[in-house]
Protein backbone atom coordinates (compact mmCIF):
# COMPACT_ATOMS: atom_id res chain seq x y z
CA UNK A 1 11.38 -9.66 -5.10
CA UNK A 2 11.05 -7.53 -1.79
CA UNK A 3 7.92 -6.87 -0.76
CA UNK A 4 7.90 -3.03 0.60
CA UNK A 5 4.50 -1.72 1.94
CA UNK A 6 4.08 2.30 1.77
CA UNK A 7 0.62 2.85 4.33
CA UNK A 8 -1.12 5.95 3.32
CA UNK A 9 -2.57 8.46 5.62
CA UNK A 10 -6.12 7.09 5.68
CA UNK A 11 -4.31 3.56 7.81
CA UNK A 12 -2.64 3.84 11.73
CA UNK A 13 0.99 4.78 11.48
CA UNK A 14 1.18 1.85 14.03
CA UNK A 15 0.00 -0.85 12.31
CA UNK A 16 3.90 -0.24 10.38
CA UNK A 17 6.36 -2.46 13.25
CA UNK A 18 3.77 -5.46 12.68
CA UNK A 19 3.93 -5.72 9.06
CA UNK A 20 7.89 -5.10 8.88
CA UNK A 21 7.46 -8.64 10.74
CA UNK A 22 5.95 -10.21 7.79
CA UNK A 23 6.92 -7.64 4.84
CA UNK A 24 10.59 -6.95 4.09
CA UNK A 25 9.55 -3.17 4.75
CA UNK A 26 6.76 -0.89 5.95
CA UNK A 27 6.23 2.97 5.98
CA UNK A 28 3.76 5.09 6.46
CA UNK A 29 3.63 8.17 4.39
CA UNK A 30 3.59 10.40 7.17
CA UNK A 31 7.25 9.14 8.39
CA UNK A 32 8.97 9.58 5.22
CA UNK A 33 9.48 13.01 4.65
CA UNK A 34 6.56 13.87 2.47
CA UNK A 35 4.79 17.19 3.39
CA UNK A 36 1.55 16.25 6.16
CA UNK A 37 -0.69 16.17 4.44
CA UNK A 38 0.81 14.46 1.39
CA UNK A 39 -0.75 14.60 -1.78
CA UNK A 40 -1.30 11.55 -3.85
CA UNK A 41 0.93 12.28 -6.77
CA UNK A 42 3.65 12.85 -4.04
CA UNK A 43 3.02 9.73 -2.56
CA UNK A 44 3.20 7.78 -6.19
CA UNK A 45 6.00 8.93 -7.18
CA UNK A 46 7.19 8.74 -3.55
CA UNK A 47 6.48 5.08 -3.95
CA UNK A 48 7.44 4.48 -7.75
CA UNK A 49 10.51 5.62 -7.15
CA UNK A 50 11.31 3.27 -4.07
CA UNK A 51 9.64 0.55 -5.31
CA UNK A 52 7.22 0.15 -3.21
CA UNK A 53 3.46 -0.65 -3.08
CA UNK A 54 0.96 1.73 -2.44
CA UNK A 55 -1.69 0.48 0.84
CA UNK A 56 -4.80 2.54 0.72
CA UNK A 57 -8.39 3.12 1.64
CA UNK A 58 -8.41 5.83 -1.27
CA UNK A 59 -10.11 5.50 -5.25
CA UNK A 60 -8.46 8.04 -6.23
CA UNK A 61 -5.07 5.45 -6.52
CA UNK A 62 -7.34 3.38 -8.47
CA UNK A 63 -7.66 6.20 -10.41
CA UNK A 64 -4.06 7.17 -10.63
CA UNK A 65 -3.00 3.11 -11.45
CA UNK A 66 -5.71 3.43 -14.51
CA UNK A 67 -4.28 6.45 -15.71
CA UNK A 68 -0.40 6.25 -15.02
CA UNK A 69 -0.15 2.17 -15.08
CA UNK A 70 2.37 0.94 -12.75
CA UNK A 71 4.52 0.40 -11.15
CA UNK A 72 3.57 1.78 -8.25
CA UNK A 73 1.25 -1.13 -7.76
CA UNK A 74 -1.45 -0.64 -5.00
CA UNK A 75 -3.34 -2.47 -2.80
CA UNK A 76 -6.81 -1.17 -2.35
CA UNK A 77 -8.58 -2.05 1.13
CA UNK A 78 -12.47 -2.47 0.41
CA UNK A 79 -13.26 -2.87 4.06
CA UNK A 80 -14.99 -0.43 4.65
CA UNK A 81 -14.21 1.40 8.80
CA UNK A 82 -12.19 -1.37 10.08
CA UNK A 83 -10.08 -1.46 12.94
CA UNK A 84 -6.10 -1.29 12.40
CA UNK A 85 -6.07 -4.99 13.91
CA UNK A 86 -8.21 -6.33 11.06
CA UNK A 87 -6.59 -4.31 8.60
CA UNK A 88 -3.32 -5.78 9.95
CA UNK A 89 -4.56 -9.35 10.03
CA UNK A 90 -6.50 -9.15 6.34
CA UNK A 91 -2.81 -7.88 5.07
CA UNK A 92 -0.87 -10.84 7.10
CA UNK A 93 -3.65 -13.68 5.76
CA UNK A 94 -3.25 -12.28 2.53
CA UNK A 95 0.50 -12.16 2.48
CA UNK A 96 0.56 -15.37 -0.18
CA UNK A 97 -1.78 -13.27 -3.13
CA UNK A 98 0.32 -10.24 -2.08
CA UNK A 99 3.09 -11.76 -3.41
CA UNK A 100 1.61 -13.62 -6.74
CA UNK A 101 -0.15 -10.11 -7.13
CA UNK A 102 3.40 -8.22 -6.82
CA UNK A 103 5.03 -10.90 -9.10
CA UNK A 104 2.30 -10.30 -11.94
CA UNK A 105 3.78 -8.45 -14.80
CA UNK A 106 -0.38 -7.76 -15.62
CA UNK A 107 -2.01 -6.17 -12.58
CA UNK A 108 -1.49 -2.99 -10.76
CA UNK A 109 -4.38 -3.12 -8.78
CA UNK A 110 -4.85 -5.87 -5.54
CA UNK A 111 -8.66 -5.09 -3.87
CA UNK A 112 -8.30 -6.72 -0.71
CA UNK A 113 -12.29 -7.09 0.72
């Protein structure tokens, strides 16, 4: 399975050529067309629809994950202000439950702290 990361607005659009090193793709929802600022049903089905996984700072996708299931799965950062470097290194260490997470027909929710 492909891992595909889809960064919402609250995480650097930068952080998105570093993780395409370890991720077989990265976006950030401000590059792919969606209206700026894009709402969050715009950005699931955004994401649904390309299979892709959902990496926010944002409840209101756990919210969205309780009440629509998944797929889109999400990742939710509980980290609180970070910088984009340890955001970027917490998703690179993490890269091995990322993928049992994204292989697991029972969760649609990863909280990364």
């Amino acid at each position: 399975m492909q891992i595909r990361l889809l960064l919402d607005a609250n995480l650097s659009w930068r952080s998105v050529n570093l993780l395409r090193q370890y991720y077989d793709d990265c976006s950030h929802v401000d590059s792919i067309g969606l209206s700026i600022p894009a709402r969050d049903m715009e950005i699931w089905e955004y994401a649904r629809q390309n299979e892709m996984i959902i990496v926010t700072n944002d409840e209101d996708f756990l919210h969205l994950a309780g009440a629509k299931g998944f797929p889109p799965k999400v990742i939710l950062l509980r980290v609180g202000n970070q910088s984009r470097k340890h955001i970027e290194h917490l998703l690179i260490n993490m890269k091995p439950q990322i993928i049992l997470f994204i292989d697991s027909p029972e969760y649609g929710v990863l909280e990364l702290v």
